[in-house]
Every structure is written in C-alpha cells, then in structure tokens.
Protein backbone atom coordinates (compact mmCIF):
# COMPACT_ATOMS: atom_id res chain seq x y z
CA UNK A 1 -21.35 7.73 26.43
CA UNK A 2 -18.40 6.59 28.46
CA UNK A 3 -16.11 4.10 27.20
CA UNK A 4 -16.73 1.82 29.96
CA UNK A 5 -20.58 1.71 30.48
CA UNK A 6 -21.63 1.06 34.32
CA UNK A 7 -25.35 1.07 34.92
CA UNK A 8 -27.23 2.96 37.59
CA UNK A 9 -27.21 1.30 40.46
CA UNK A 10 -30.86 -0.57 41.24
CA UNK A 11 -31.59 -0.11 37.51
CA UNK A 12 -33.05 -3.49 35.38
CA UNK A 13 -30.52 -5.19 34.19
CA UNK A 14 -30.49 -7.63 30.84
CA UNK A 15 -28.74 -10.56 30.54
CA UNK A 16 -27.01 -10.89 27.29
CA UNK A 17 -27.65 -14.16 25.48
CA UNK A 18 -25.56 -15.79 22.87
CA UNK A 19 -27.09 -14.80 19.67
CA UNK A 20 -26.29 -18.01 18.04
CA UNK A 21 -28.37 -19.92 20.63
CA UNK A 22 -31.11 -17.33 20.10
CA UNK A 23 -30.80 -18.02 16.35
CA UNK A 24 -30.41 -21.53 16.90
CA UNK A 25 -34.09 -21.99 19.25
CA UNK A 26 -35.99 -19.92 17.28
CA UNK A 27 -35.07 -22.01 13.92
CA UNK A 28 -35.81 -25.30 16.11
CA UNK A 29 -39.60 -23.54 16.98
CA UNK A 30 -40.70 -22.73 13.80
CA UNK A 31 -40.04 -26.40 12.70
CA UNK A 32 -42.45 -27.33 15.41
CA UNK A 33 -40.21 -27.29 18.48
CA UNK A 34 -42.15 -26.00 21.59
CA UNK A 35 -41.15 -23.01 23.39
CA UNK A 36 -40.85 -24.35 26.55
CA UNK A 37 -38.48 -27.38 24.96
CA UNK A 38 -36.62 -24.68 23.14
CA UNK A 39 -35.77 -22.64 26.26
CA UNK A 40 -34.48 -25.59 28.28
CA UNK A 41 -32.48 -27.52 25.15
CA UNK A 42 -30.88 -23.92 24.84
CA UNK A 43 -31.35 -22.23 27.62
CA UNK A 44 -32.79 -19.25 26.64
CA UNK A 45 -36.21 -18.07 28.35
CA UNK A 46 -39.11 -18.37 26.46
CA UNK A 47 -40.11 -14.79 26.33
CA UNK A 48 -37.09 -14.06 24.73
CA UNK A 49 -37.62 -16.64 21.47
CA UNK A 50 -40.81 -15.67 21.15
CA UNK A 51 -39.86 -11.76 20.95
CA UNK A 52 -37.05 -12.85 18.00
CA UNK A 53 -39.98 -15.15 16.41
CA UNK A 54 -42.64 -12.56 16.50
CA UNK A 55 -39.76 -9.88 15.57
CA UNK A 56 -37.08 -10.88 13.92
CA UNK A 57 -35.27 -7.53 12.79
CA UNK A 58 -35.36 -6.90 17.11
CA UNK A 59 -32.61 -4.81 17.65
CA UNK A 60 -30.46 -5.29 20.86
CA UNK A 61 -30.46 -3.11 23.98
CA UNK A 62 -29.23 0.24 24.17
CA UNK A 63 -28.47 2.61 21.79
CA UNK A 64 -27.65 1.40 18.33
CA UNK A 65 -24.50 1.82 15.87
CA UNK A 66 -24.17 4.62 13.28
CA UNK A 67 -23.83 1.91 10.65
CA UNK A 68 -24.97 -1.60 9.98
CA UNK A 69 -23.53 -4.86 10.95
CA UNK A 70 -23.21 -5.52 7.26
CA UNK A 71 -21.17 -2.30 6.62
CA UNK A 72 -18.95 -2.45 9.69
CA UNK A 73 -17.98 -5.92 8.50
CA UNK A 74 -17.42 -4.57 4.95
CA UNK A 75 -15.06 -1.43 6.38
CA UNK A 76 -13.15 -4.27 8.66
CA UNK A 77 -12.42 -6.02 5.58
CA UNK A 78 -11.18 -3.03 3.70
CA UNK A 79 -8.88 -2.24 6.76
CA UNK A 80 -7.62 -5.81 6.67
CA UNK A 81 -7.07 -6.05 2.80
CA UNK A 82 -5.01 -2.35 3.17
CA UNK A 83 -3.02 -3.46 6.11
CA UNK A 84 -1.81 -7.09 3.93
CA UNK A 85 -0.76 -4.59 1.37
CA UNK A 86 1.03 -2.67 3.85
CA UNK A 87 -0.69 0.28 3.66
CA UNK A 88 -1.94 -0.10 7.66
CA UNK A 89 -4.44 2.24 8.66
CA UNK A 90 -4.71 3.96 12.00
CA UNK A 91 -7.46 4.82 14.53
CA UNK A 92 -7.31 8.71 12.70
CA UNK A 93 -7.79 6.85 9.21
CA UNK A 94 -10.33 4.85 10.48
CA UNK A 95 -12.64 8.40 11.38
CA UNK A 96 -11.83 9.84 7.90
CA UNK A 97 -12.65 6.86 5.94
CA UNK A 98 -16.19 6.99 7.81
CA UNK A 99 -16.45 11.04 7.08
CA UNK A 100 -15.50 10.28 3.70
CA UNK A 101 -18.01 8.07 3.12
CA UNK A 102 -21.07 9.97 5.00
CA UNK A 103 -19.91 12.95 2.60
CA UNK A 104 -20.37 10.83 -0.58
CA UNK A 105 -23.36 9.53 0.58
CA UNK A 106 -24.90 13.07 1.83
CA UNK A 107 -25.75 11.61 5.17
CA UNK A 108 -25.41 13.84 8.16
CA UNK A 109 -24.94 12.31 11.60
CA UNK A 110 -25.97 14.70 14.58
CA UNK A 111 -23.52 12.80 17.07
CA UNK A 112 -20.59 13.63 14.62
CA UNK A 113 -18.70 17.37 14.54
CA UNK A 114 -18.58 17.83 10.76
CA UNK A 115 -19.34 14.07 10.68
CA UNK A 116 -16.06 13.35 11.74
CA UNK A 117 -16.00 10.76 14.60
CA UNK A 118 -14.87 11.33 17.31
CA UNK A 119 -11.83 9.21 19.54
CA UNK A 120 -14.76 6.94 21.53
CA UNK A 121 -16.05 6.04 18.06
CA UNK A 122 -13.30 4.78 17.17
CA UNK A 123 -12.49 2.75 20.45
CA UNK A 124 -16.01 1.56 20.47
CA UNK A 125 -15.77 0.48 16.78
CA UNK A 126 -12.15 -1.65 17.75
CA UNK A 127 -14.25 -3.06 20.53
CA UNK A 128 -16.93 -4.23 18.81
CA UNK A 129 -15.01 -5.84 15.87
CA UNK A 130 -11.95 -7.04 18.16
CA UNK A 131 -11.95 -10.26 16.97
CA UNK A 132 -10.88 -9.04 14.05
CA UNK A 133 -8.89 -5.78 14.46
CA UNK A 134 -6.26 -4.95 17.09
CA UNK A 135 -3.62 -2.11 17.40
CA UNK A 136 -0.43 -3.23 16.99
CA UNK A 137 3.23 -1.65 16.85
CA UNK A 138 4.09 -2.29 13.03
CA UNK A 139 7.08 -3.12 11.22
CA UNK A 140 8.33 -1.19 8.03
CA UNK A 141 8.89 -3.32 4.91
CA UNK A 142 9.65 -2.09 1.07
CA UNK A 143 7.12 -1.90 -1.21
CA UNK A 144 8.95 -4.36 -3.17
CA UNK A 145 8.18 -6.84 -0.84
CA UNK A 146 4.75 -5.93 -0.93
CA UNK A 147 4.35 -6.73 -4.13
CA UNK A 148 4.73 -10.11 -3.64
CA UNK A 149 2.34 -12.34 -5.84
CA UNK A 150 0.41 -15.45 -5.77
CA UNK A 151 1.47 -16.39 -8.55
CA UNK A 152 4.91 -15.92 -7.79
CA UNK A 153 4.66 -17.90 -4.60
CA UNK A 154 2.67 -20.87 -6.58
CA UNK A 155 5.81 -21.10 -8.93
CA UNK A 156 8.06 -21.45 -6.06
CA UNK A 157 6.00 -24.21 -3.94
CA UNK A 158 5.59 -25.69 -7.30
CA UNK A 159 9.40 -26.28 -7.36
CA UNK A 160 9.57 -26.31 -3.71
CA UNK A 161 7.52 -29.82 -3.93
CA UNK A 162 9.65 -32.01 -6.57
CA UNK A 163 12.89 -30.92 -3.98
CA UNK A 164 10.88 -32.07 -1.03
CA UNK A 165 9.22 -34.95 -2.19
CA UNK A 166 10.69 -37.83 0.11
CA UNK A 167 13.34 -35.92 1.76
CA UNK A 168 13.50 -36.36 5.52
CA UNK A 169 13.25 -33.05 7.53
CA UNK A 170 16.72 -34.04 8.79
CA UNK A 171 18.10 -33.31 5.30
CA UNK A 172 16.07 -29.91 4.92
CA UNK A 173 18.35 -26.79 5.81
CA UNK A 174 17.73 -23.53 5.65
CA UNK A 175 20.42 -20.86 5.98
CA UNK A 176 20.30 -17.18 6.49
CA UNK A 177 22.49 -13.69 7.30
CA UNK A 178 22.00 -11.49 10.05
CA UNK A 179 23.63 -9.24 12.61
CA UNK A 180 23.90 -8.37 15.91
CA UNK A 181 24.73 -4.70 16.71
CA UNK A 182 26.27 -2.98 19.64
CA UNK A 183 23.02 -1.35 20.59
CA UNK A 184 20.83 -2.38 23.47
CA UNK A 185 17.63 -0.14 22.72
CA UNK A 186 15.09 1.52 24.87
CA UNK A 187 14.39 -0.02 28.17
CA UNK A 188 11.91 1.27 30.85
CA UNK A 189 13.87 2.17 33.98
CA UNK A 190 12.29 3.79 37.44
CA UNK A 191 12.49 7.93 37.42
CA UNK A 192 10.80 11.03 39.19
CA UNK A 193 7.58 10.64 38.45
CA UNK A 194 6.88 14.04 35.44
CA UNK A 195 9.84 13.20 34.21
CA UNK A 196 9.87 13.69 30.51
CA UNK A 197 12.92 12.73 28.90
CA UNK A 198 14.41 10.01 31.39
CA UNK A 199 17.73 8.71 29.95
CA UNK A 200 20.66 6.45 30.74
CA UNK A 201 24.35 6.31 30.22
CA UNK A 202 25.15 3.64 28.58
CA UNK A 203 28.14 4.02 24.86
CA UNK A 204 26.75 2.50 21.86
CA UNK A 205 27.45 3.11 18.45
CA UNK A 206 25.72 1.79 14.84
CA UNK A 207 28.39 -0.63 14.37
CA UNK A 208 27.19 -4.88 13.82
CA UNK A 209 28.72 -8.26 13.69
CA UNK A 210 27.25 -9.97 10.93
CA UNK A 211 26.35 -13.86 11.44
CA UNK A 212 24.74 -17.04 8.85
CA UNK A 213 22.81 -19.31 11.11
CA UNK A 214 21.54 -22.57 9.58
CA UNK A 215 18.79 -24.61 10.59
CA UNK A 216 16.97 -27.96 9.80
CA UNK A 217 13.45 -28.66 9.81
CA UNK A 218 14.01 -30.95 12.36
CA UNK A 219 14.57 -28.24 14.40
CA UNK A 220 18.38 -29.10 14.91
CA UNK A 221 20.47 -25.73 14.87
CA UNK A 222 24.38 -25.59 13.38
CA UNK A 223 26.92 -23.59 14.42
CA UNK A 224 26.70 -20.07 13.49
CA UNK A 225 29.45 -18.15 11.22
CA UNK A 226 30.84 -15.11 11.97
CA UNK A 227 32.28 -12.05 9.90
CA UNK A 228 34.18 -9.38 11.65
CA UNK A 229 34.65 -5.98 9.30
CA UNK A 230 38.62 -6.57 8.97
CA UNK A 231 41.17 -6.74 6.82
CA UNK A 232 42.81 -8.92 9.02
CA UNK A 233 42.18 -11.69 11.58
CA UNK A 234 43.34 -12.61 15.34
CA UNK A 235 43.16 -15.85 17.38
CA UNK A 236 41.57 -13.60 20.01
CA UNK A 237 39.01 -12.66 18.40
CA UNK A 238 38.33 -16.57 17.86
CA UNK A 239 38.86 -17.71 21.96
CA UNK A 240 36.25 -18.37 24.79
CA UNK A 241 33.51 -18.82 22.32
CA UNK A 242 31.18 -21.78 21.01
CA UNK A 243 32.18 -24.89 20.43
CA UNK A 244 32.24 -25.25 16.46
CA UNK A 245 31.74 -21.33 15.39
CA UNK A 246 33.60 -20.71 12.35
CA UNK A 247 34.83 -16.94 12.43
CA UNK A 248 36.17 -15.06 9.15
CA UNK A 249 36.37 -11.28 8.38
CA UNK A 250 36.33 -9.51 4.84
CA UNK A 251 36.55 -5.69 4.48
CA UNK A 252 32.45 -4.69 4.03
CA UNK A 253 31.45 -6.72 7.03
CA UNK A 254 29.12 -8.77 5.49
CA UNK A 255 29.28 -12.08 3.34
CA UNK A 256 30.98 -12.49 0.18
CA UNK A 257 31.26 -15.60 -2.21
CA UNK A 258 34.92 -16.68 -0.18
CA UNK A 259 32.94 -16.62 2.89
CA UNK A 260 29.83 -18.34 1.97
CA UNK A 261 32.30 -21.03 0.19
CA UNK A 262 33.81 -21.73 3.75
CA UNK A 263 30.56 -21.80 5.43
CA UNK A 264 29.87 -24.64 3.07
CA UNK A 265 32.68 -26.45 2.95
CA UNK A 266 33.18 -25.95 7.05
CA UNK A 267 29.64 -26.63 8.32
CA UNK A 268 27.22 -27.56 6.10
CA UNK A 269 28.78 -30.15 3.82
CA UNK A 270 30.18 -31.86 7.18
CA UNK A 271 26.99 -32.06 8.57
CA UNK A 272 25.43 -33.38 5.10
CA UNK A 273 27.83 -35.93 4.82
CA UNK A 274 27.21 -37.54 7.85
CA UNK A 275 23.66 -38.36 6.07
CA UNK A 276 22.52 -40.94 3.55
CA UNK A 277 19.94 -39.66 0.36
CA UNK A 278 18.67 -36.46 -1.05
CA UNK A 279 19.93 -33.14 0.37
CA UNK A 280 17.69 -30.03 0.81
CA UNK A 281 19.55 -26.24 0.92
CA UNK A 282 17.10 -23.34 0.85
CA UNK A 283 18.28 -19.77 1.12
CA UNK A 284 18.31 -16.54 -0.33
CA UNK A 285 19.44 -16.24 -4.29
CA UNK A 286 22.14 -14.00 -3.98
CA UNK A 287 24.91 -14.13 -6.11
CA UNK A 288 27.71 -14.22 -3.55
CA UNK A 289 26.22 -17.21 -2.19
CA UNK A 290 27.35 -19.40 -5.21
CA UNK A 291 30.48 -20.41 -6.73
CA UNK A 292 31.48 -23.12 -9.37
CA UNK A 293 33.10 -24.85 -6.82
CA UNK A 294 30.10 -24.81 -4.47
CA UNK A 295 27.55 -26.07 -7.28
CA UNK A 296 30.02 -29.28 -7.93
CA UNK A 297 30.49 -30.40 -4.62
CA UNK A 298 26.72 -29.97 -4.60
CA UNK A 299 26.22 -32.10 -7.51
CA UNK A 300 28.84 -34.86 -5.87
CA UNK A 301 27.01 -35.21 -2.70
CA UNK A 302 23.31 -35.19 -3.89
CA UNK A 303 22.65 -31.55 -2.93
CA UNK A 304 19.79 -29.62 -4.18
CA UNK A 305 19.44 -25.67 -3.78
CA UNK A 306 16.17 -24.18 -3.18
CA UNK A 307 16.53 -20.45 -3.85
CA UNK A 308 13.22 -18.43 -2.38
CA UNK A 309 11.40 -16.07 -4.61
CA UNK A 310 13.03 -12.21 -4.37
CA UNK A 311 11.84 -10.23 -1.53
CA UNK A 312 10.31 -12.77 0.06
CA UNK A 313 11.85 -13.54 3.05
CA UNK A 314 9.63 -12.07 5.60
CA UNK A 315 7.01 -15.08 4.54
CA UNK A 316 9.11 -17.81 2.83
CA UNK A 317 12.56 -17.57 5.23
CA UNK A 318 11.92 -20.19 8.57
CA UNK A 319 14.97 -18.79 10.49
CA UNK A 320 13.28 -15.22 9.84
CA UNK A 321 9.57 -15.94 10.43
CA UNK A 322 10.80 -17.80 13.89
CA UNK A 323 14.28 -17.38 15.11
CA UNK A 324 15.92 -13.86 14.42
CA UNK A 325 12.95 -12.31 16.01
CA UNK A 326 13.69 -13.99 19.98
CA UNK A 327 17.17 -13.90 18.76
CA UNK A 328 17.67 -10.51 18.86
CA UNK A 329 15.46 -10.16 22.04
CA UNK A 330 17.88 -12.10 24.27
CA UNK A 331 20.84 -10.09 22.47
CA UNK A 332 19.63 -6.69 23.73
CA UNK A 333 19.56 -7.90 28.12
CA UNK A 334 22.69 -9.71 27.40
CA UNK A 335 23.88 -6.55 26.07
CA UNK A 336 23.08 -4.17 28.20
CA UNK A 337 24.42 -6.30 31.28
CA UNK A 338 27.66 -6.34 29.71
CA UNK A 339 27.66 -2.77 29.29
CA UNK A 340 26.39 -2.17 33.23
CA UNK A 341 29.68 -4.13 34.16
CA UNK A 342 31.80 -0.88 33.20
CA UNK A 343 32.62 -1.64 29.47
CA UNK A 344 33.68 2.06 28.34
CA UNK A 345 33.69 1.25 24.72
CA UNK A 346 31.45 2.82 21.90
CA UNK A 347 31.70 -0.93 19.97
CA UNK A 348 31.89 -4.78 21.27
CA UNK A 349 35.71 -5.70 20.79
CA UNK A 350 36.11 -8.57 18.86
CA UNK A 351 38.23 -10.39 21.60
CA UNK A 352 35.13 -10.06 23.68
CA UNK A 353 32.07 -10.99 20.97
CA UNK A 354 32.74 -15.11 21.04
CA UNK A 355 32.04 -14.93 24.89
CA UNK A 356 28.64 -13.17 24.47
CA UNK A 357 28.06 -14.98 21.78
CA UNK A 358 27.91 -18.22 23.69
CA UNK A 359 25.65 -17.00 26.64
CA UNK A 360 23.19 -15.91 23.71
CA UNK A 361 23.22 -19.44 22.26
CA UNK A 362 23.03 -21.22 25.50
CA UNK A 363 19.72 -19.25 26.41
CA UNK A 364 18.25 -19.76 23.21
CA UNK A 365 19.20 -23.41 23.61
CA UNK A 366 15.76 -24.87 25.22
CA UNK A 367 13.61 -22.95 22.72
CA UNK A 368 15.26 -23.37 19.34
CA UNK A 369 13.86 -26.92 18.41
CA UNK A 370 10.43 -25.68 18.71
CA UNK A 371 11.35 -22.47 16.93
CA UNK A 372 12.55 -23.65 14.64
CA UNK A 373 10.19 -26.75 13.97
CA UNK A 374 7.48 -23.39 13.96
CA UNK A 375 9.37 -22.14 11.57
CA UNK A 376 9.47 -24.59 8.71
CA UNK A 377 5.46 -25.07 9.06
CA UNK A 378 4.73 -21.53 9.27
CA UNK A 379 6.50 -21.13 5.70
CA UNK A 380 5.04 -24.08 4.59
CA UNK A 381 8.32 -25.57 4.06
CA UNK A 382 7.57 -29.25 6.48
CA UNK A 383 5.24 -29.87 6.08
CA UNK A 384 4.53 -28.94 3.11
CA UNK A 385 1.15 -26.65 2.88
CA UNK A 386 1.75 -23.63 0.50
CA UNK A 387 -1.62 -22.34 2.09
CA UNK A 388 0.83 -21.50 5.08
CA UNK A 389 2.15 -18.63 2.89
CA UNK A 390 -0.67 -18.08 0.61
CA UNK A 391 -3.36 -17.70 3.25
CA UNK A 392 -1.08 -13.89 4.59
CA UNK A 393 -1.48 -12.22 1.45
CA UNK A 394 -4.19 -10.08 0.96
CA UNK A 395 -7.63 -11.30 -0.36
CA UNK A 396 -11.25 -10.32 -1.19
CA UNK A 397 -14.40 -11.09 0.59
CA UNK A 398 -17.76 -10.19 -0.43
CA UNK A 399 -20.10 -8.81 2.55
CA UNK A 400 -23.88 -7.82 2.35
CA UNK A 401 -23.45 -4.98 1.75
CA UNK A 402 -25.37 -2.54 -0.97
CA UNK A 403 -23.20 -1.82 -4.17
CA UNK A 404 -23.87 1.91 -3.26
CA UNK A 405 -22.13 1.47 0.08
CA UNK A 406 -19.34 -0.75 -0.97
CA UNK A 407 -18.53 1.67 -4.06
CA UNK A 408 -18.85 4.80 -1.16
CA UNK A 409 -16.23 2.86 1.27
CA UNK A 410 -14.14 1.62 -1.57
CA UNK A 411 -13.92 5.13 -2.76
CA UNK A 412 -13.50 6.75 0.67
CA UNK A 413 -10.71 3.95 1.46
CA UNK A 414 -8.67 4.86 -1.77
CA UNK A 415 -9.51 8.59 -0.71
CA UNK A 416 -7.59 8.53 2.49
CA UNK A 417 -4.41 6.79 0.41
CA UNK A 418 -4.34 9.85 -1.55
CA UNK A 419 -4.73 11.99 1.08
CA UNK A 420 -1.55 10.42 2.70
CA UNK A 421 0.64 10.75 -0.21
CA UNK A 422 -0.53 14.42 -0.73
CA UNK A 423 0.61 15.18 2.91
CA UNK A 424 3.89 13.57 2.68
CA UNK A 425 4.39 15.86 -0.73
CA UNK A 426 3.20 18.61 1.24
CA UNK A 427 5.69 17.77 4.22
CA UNK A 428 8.68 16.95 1.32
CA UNK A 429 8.34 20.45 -0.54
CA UNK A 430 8.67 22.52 2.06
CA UNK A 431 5.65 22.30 3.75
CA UNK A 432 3.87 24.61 0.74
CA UNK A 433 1.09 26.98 2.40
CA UNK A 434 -1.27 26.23 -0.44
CA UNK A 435 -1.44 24.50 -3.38
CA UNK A 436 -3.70 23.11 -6.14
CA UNK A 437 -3.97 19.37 -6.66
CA UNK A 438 -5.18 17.18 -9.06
CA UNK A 439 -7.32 13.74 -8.16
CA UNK A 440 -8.56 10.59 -9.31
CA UNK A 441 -11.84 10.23 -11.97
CA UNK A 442 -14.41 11.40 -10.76
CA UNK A 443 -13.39 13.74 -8.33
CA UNK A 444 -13.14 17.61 -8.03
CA UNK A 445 -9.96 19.47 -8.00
CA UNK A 446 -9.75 20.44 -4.31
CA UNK A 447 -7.48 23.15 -2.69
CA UNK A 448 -5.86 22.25 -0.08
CA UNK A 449 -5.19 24.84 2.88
CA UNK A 450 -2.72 24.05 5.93
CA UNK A 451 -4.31 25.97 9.21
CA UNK A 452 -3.14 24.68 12.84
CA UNK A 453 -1.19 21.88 12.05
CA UNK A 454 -4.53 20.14 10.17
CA UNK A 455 -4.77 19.75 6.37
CA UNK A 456 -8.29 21.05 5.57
CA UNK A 457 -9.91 19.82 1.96
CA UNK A 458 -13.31 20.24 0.16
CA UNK A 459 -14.40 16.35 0.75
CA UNK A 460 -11.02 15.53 3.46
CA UNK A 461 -9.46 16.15 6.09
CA UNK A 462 -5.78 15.04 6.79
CA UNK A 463 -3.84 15.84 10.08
CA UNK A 464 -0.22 17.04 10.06
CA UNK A 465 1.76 14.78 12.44
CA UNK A 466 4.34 18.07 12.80
C-alpha cells in the first residue's frame, strides 16, 4: 500500500468521524437518548450509532493493523521510556523490536519478509501514533547524566524551596560557563545539481573563547565575562566591545577560582548590592567557583548559594535549558559573515572578539527577557514547580495490554539493547568474522555471523552501519 493512499477516482468514499463523538452518542442512546437526537446533538448520522450500538468491536475502514491498539500504545511507551533514558531508538529498532517479538510469540505475519517490517511499516506506524512519536536530530549526553534520579532531584528542590521562599525573582541569579568557538558549521549553499560533496572555503580551527553569562529570573541579563587562553593581557583585546564586559585570561582558557572571584566581586556583588533582602546564586558546584573570600562577602551581604545536583545541568541549569541554545545560533551567521569579509585567519584575534561580541548581544537583546523568564519556569526554578523537572525523566505507564505481550515487548525491547552493544564490540575488536556470545536468562547462546554488512542471529538481526 502506498504511503500516501489516494482513492480511485468515482469510488464511495467514507467520511471519517471523530471517534469520541461516536463514543460519546452511542453512550447518550443506550441511556435512552433517541437516535435521531443523538445524530443532531453530535452530529453523527444515525446509521452510523446504530452500527457501533449493534456492534461495538466494529472495526474501521480499510485494512487493519498487524497489532492492536492496546499493543501499539504499549510499544510507544517502551520507545518513550528508552529514549528518557537515552537509549533513543530508531525507525530500524523500531522493525526489530516488532520481529523480536513475533519470534517469541511464534506468530508469522505473511506481509512481513522473515517477519521483519518493512520501511512503510514503520512510516505508517510514526503516522498513526504521531502524537506521540516524532523523528528528531538528537543530542549526545553521558550516561552519567542519565542517571539522574528522582530522588536526587527531590533533595535538591527540597533545598531549592527554603532559599526561595520569599525571595523576589529580581534577587534570583543564575550563572553559567560557556564558549564560543571559531567555527561556523555546515550551511546549505546553491551547487550543480548531483553534486555530492559541495564545500566552501572558509579557515576555521577548534580553538574557543570561553564566557560566564548570568541571568535573573526576572529575565534581566548581566554583562558577560570573558577568558582569553593567555598568559598575558592587552587593552586591545578589551576595546570596541560591550559596555560593562569584564575580560580576563588564565593559561587553560577556561575559569579558575581567581577568575570566578572577579566575576563576583566585578558583576555580581555590584548588581546585588544595589538590592535590599535575601540574595539567590545558583550555579554549578565546582570547586573553582568558591573561595574563602567569596563565601564571606556572601555571608556579609545576605547571599545564599544554590549549587545544582551533579550532572544535571541539561534539566536544572535556566541559562542552558533557554539561552546557550539561540545563543550559539546567532554566533554561527555572525560568524560566518565576518569570515566572508576576507578574514584570512584560522582563529578570531582577540583584538577583534569584543566587536562580535557586541553585535551577538545586541541581536539577542529583544529575546533574552522571555528566554530567560522560559528558562527559570522550565527548571522549575520561578516559579517554583519541581514537576517542571520531574515530569522529563522517564516513567511507567500501564496499558491493556496481556502480561504475555508486555513480557514479549519488554523482552524484545531489552533484546535490541543487547544487540547494540554486541555490534559496537563487534565494530571495537576488529570487526571479528564470528564469534560466540553469551546472553541474558533465559536465552540461547546465539552465534553471530557478519554477511553483507548485516549482523545475522538465531532470534536477531542487527545492521552494520559500515
């Protein structure tokens, strides 16, 4: 069947009704509703409530799904809970886990080669359950900050609301490192049309300028900090940029205790000053953040630090979750137009950085407030909702589904995670011809044989992206 369905013309067509509404009139006719006052309260015709009355198992037009409604649901959840623990499956996973679980099951589908489905399966099974699953380009994260826990997060929100309690969101301020590199990335430019490998001219090199950006929850942004990798430091490299930019250098590059201490005592303690009551910092709990000289000027001016939970930045950080991210988009146009204008050097110069710098800040300018404002909530931070953070880690739903078939797609889901790691031990040894394998409780020993760039098992099969 084609992915697109389109009916021969001057065949009957069917008007699809809202199922709801279906379920809805038929409820309101068998507590004594008339059909007739059914059909026009809902506006479904009467034939059709009286079919779903008379029949309510009626299945809809066409032809019908491999599996049940209750079992898609219960594989959609599985994908969901496996993609919050960062193990995202793909449209290829997706056909094995159903193979897998046919196999355990002993059920042998006609429309399937080996019951493996095929690519229209799969785009027909995104379809139906796009509300939701959608393909998406994904980010890589460490399994270490996968591993953050509820509990974990509870403990921290626990704290996180004695700080907070009564604190205005002028007096909440987040802080947080990045960098800005030389590099512009990939851009789509016009070429011959066939053209395989289209690419540009343009130097560029791995080198970064590392930056601390603090924020309120009010959305008002301070003046960033810069460190330039250097032993030494120039009033050029200072000129032409930002009013209020504190710049600094130290030999790695990146922030060290001296240069946190200044960012303190040069920005943030200013800016505190300036306001009456309790004091809010929240950042990262890094050791080179904090000195003795830092935590008693602290204690002097009724300043309390907040330190997020390790490895938890991507859900707990506001300037992370809603700034870096459209930051680092407007960097890479910026970039690339100063490059266009004939710059011949691998690296920004540091005489130049401060002027690019500002024409970053001044387009992110009309956007920041409400970025960062969208920040705060989405971490829960102001206000405060620890369900913000709690509700994107992974969880379990039950579905109506038979134990038999939950066990079969459990099994078949945990299946296709060892299949994974087997290829990438395959792919890390040398690509070994053949080799013997051990698996999980109750499963076989399988042998595993490599023919045409496809892993072939007893109960599997695994593709070789090489």
């Amino acid at each position: 069947m084609p992915r697109t369905y389109k009916p021969k013309p001057g065949a009957k067509s069917y008007k699809k009704h809202d199922e709801d509404k279906i379920r809805q009139a038929v409820a309101a006719v068998n507590r004594g509703m008339s059909n007739r006052k059914a059909s026009e309260q809902f506006g479904i015709p009467k034939s059709v409530i009286n079919r779903h009355k008379l029949h309510p198992e009626t299945k809809s037009h066409g032809g019908q799904t491999v599996l049940d409604v209750a079992l898609e649901d219960h594989i959609v959840n599985r994908i969901t809970t496996c993609a919050n623990w960062g193990f995202s499956l793909d449209a290829f996973d997706l056909r094995v886990i159903i193979k897998s679980y046919l196999d355990r099951r002993g059920l042998v589908i006609s429309k399937f080669k080996d019951n493996l489905p095929g690519k229209e399966w799969a785009a027909s099974f995104l379809k139906r359950h796009r509300g939701e699953l959608t393909q998406r380009i994904c980010q890589n994260i460490k399994r270490s900050r996968a591993a953050v826990s509820q509990e974990i997060l509870n403990d921290y929100f626990d704290n996180l609301a004695e700080s907070v309690d009564g604190v205005p969101p002028d007096n909440i301020l987040n802080y947080d490192e990045t960098n800005l590199s030389d590099d512009p990335g990939r851009a789509k430019v016009l070429t011959k049309r066939g053209s395989k490998y289209p690419e540009r001219i343009m130097n560029q090199s791995k080198s970064s300028i590392s930056l601390m950006f603090a924020g309120t929850a009010s959305g008002c942004l301070l003046p960033p900090y810069v460190v330039y990798k250097s032993l030494n430091m120039y009033d050029t490299w200072t000129q032409g940029g930002l009013e209020g930019t504190r710049y600094n250098r130290s030999k790695s590059g990146w922030f060290d205790s001296y240069c946190f201490s200044d960012l303190f005592y040069t920005i943030a303690l200013p800016y505190f000053r300036r306001l009456p009551g309790r004091k809010i910092l929240i950042g990262d709990n890094l050791s080179s953040h904090l000195t003795i000289d830092v935590i008693q000027e602290c204690e002097k001016n009724d300043i309390a630090f907040v330190f997020l939970p390790a490895n938890s930045t991507h859900l707990c950080q506001p300037l992370d979750v809603c700034f870096f991210r459209p930051m680092k988009m407007a960097w890479r146009p910026i970039l690339a137009r100063w490059k266009k204008k004939g710059a011949t050097q691998s690296s920004i110069p540091k005489d130049t950085f401060p002027r690019l710098l500002m024409e970053l800040m001044d387009q992110l300018s009309t956007n920041t407030p409400d970025n960062l404002k969208s920040g705060f909530a989405k971490c829960g931070i102001f206000p405060l909702d620890r369900q913000k953070v709690l509700s994107r880690l992974p969880e379990t739903s039950d579905s109506a589904v038979s134990d038999v078939d939950r066990t079969a797609v459990d099994d078949s889901v945990v299946s296709m995670q060892l299949w994974t790691m087997l290829l990438l031990t395959i792919l890390m040894t040398n690509r070994l011809p053949r080799m013997e394998i051990l698996t999980t409780k109750g499963m076989y020993p399988s042998q595993v044989v490599m023919r045409g760039g496809v892993v072939f098992t007893t109960n599997s099969i695994t593709r070789d992206n090489n």
